[in-house]
N, C-alpha and C. Protein backbone atom coordinates (compact mmCIF):
# COMPACT_ATOMS: atom_id res chain seq x y z
N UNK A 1 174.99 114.95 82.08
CA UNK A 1 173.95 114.18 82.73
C UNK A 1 174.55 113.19 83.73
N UNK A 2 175.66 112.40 83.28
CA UNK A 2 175.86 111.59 84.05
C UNK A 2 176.52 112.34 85.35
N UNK A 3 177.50 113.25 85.14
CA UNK A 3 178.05 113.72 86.19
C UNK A 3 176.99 114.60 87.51
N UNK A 4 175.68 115.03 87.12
CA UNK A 4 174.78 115.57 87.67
C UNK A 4 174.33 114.01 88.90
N UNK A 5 174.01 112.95 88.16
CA UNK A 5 173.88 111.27 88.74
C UNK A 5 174.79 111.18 89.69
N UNK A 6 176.17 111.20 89.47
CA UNK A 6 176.83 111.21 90.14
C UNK A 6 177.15 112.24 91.69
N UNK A 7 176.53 113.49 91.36
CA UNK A 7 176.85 114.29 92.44
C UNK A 7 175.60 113.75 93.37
N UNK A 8 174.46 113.47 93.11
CA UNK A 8 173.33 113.09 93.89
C UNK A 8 173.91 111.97 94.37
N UNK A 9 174.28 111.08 93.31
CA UNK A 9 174.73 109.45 94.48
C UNK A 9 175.57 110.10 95.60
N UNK A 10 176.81 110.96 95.70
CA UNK A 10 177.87 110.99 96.21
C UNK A 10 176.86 111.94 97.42
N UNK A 11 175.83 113.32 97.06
CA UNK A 11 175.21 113.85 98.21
C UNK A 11 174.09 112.81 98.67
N UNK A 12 173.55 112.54 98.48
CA UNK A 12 172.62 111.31 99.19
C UNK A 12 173.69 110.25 99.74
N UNK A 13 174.24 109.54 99.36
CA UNK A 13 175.35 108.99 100.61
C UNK A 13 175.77 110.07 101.47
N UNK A 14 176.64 110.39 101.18
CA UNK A 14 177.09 111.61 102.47
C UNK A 14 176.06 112.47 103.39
N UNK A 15 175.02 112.37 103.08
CA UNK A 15 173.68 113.05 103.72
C UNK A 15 173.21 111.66 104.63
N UNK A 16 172.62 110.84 104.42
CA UNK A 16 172.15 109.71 105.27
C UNK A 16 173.55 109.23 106.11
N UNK A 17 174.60 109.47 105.47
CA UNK A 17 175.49 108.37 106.32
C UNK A 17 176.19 109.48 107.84
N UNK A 18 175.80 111.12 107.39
CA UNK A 18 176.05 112.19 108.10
C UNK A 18 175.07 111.85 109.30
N UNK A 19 173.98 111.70 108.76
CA UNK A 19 172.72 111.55 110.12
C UNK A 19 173.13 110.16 110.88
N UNK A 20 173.24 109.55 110.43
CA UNK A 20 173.68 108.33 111.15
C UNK A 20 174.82 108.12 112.16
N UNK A 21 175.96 108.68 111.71
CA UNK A 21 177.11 109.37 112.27
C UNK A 21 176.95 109.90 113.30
N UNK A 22 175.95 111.10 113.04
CA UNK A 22 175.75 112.35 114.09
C UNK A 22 175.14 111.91 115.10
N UNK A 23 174.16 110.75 115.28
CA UNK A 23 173.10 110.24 116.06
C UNK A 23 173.84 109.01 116.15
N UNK A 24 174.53 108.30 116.31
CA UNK A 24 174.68 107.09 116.27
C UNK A 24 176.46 106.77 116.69
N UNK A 25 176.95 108.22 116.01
CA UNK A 25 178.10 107.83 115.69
C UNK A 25 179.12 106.49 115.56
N UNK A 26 178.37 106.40 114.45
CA UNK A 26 178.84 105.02 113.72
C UNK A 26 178.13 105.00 112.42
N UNK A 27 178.74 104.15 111.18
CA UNK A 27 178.14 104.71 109.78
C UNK A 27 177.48 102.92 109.97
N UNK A 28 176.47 102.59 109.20
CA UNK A 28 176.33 101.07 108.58
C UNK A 28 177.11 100.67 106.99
N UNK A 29 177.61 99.97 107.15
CA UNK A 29 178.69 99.91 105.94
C UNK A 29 177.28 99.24 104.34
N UNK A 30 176.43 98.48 105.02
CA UNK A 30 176.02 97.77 104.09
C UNK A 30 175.29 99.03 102.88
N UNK A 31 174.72 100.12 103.41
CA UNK A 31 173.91 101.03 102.35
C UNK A 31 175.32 101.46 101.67
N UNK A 32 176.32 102.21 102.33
CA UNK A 32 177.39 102.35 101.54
C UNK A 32 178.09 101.25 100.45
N UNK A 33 178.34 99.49 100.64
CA UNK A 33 178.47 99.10 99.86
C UNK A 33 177.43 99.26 98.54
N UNK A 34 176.01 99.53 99.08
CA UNK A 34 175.48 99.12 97.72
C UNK A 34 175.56 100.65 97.03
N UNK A 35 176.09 102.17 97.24
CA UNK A 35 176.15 103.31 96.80
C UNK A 35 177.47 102.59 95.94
N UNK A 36 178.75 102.27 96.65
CA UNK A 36 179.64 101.73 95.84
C UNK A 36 178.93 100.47 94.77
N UNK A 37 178.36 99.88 94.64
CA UNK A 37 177.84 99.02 93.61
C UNK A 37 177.52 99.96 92.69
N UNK A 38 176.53 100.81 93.18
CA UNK A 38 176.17 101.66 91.86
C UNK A 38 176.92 102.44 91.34
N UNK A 39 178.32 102.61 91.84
CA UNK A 39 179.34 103.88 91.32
C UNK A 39 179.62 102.76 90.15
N UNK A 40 180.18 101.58 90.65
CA UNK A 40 180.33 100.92 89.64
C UNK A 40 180.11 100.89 88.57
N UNK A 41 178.46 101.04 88.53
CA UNK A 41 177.38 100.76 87.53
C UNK A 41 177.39 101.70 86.83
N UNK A 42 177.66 103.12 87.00
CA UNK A 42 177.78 104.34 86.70
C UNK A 42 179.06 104.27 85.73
N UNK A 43 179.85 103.52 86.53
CA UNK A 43 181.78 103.52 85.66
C UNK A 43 181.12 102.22 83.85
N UNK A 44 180.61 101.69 84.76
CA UNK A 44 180.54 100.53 83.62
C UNK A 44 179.32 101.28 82.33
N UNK A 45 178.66 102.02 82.75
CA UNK A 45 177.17 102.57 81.59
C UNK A 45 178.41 103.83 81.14
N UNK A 46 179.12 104.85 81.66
CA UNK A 46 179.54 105.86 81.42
C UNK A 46 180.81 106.23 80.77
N UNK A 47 181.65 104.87 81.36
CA UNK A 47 183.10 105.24 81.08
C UNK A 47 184.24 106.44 81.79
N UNK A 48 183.66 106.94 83.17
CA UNK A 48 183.66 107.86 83.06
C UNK A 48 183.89 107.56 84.74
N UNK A 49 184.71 108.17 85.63
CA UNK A 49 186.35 108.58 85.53
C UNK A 49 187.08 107.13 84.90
N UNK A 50 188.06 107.37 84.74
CA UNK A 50 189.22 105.89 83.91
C UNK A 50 189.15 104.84 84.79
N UNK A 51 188.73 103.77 84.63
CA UNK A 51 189.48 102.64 85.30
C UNK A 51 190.37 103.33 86.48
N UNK A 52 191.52 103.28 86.43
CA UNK A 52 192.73 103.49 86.85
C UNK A 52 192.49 104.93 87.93
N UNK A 53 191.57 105.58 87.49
CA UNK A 53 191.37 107.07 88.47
C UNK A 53 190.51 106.27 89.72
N UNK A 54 189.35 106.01 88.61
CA UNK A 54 188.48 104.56 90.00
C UNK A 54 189.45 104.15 90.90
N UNK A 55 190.21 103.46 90.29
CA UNK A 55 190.52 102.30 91.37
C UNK A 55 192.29 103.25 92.59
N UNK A 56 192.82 104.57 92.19
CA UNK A 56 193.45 105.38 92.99
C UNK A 56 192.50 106.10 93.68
N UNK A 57 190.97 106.31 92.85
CA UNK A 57 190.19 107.15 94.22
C UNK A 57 190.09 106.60 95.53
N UNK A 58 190.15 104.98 95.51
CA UNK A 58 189.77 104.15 96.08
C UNK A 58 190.83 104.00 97.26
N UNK A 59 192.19 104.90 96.82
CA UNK A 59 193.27 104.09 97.68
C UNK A 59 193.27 105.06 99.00
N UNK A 60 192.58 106.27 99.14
CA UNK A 60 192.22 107.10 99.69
C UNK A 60 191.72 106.31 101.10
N UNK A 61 190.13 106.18 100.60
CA UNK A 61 189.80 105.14 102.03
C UNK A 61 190.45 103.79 102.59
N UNK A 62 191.48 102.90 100.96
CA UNK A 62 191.96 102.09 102.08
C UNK A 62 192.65 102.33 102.67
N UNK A 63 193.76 103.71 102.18
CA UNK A 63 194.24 103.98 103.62
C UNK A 63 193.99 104.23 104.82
N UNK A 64 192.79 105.20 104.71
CA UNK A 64 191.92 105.46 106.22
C UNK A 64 191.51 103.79 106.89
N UNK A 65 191.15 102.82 106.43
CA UNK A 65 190.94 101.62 106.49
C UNK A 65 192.00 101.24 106.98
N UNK A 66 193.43 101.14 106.20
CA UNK A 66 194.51 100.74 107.44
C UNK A 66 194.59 101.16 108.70
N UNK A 67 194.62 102.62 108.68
CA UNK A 67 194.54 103.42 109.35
C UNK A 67 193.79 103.26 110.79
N UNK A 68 192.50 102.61 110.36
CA UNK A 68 191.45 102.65 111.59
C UNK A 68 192.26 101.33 111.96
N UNK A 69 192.41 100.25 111.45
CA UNK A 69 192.92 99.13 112.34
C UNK A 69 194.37 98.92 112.70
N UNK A 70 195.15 99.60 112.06
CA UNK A 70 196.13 99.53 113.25
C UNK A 70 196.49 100.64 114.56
N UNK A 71 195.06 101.93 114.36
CA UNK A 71 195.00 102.18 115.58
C UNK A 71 194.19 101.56 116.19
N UNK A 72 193.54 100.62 115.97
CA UNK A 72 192.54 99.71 117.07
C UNK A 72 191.05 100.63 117.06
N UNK A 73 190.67 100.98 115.78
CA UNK A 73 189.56 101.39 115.92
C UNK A 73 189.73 103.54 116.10
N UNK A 74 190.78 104.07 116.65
CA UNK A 74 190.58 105.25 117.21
C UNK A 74 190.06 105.94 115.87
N UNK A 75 190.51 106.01 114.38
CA UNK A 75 189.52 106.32 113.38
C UNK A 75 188.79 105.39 112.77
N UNK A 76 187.51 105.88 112.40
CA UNK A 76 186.34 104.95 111.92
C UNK A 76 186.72 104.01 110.67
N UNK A 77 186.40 102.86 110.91
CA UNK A 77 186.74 101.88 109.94
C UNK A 77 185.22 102.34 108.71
N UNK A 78 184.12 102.87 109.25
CA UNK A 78 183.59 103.38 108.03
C UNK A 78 183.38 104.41 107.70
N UNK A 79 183.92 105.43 108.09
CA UNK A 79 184.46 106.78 107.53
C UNK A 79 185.78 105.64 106.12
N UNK A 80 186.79 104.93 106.57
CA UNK A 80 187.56 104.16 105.39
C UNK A 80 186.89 103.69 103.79
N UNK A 81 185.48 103.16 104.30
CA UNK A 81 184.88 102.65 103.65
C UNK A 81 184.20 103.41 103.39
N UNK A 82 183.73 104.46 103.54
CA UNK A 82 182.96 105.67 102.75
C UNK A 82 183.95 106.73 102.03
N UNK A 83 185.08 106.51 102.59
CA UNK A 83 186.20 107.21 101.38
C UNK A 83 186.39 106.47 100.14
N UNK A 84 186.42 104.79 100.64
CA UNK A 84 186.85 104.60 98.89
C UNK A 84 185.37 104.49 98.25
N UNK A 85 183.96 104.34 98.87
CA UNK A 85 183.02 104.48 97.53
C UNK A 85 183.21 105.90 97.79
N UNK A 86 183.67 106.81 97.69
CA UNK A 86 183.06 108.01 97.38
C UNK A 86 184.51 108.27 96.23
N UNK A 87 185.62 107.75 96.36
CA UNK A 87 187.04 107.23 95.13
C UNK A 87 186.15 106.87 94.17
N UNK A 88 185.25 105.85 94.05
CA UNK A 88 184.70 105.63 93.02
C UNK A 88 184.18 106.55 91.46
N UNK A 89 183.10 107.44 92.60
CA UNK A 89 183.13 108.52 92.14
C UNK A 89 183.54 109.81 91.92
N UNK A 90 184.24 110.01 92.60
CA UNK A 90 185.66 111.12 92.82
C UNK A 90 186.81 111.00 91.86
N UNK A 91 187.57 109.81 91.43
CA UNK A 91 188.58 109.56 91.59
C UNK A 91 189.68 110.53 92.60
N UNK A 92 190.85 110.31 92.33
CA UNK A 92 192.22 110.35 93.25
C UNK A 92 191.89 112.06 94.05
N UNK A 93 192.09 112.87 92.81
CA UNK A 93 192.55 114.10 93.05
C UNK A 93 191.28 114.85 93.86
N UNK A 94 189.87 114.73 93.31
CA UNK A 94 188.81 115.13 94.13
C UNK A 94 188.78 114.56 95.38
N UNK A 95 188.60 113.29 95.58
CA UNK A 95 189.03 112.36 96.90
C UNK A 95 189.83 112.60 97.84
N UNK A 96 190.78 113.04 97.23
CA UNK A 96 192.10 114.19 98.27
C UNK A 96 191.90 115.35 99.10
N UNK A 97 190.84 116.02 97.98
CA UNK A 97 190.19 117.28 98.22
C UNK A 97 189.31 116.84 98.83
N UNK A 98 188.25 116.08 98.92
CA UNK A 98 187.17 115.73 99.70
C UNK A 98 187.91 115.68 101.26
N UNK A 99 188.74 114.65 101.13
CA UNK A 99 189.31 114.15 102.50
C UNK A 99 189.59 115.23 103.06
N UNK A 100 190.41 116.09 102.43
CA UNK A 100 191.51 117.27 102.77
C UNK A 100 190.36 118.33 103.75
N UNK A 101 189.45 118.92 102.94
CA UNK A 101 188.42 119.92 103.48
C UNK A 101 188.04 119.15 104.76
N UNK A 102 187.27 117.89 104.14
CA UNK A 102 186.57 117.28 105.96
C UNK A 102 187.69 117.53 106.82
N UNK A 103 189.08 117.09 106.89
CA UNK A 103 189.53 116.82 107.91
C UNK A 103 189.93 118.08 108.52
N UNK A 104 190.05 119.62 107.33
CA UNK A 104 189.99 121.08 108.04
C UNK A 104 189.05 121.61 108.68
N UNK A 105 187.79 121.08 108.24
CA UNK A 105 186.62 121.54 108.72
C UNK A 105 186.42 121.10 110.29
N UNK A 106 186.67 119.62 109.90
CA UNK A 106 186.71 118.60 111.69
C UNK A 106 187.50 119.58 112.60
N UNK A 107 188.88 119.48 112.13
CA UNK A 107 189.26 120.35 112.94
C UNK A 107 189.55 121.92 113.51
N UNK A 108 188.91 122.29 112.54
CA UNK A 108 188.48 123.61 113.14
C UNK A 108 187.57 123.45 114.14
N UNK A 109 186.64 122.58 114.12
CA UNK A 109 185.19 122.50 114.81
C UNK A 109 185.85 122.00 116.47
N UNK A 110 186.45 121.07 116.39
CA UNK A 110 187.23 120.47 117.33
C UNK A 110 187.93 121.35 118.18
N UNK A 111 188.98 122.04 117.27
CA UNK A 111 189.75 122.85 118.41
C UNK A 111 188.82 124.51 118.85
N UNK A 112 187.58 124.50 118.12
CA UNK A 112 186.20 125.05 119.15
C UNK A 112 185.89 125.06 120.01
N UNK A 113 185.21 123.43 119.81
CA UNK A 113 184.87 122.81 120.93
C UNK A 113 185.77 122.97 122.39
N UNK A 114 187.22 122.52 122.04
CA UNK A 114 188.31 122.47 122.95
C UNK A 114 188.58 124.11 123.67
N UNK A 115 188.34 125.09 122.73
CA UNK A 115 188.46 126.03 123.25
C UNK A 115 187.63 126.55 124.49
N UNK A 116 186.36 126.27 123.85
CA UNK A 116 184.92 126.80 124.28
C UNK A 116 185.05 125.87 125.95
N UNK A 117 185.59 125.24 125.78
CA UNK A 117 185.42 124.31 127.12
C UNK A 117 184.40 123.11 126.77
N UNK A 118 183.63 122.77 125.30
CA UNK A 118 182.65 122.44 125.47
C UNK A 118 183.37 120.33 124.97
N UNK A 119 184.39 120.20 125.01
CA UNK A 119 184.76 118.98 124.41
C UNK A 119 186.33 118.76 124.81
N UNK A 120 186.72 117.45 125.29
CA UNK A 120 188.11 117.25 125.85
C UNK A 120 188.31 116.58 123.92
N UNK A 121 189.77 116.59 124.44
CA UNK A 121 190.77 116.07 123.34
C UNK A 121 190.33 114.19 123.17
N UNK A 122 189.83 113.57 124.24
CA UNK A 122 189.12 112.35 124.15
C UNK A 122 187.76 111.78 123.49
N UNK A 123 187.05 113.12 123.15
CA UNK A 123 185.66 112.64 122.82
C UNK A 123 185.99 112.67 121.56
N UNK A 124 184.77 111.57 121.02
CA UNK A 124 184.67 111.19 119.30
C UNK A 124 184.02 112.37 118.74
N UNK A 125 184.56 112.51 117.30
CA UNK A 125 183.68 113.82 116.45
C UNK A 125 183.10 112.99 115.37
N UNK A 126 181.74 113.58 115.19
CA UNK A 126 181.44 112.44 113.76
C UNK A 126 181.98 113.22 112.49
N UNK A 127 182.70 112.57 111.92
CA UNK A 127 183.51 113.06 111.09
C UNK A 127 182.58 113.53 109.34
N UNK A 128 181.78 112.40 109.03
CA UNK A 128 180.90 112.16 108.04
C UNK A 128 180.41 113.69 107.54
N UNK A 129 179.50 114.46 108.56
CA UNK A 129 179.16 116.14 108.63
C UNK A 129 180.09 117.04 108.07
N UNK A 130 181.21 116.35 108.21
CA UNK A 130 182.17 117.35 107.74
C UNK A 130 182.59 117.00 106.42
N UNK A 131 182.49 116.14 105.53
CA UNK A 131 182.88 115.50 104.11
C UNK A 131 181.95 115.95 103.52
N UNK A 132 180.59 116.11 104.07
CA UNK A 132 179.43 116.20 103.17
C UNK A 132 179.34 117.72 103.38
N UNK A 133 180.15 118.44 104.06
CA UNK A 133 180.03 120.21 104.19
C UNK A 133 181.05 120.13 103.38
N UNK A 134 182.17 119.86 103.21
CA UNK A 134 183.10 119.60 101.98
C UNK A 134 182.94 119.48 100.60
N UNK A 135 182.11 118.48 100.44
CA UNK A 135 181.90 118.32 99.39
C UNK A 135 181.04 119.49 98.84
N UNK A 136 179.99 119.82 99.21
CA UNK A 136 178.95 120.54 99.26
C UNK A 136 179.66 122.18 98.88
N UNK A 137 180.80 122.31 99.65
CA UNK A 137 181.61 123.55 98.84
C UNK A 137 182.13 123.64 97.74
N UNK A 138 182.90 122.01 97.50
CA UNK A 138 183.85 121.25 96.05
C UNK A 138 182.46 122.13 95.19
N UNK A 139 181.44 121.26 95.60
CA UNK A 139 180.48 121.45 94.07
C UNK A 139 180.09 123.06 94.02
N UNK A 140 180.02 123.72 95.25
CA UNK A 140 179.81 125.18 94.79
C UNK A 140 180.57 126.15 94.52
N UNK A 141 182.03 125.41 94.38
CA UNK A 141 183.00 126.38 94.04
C UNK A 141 183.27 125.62 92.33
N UNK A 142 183.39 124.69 92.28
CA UNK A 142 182.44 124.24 90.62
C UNK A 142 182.06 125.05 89.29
């Protein structure tokens, strides 16, 4: 039961924060903090990934989080922050895999685009579409 809770929190974030992305390209961090509140809430009623898996799922986005600021922004500081709530519920090793797929998927799509003529090596990709097509395989290969 709980893990069923959990896949909806993790697809309903990744679904709204995809549209937002795609149209906007840019995530709002504040609905994502409060998805991370409730992973919380989920860790604290459930027990369930360890402490310790929580808080390495987490180290996932702060790296993307370093990441975005000491390139000055060139990756999304909330794509960072939607990696570690989604650590929350992931922990480490799924989180890896989450990251891992989006960033094959991105770039397959990318060097498409680049092919097709339809996108230079300069334009932004919303990255979000691609975590939540990721994930969306994690759970159907499940």
């Amino acid at each position: 039961m709980q893990q069923m809770w959990s896949n909806v929190a993790v697809l309903g974030m990744l679904a709204m924060c995809s549209t937002q992305d795609i149209k906007t390209k840019r995530i709002h961090v504040n609905p994502i903090l409060a998805f991370g509140i409730l992973g919380v809430l989920f860790h604290i009623l459930w027990r369930t990934p360890s402490m310790e898996s929580l808080l390495l799922g987490m180290v996932v986005g702060a790296v993307i989080l370093l990441l975005s600021i000491l390139t000055g922004g060139k990756i999304g500081a909330g794509d960072g922050v939607l990696l570690m709530v989604t650590g929350i519920y992931l922990g480490l090793e799924q989180n890896l895999q989450l990251f891992f797929w989006g960033l094959m998927l991105c770039g397959i799509w990318a060097l498409g685009l680049i092919v097709l003529q339809r996108s230079s090596r300069k334009d932004r990709i919303p990255f979000v579409p691609f975590l939540l097509a990721a994930y969306v395989g994690m759970l159907a290969i499940v």
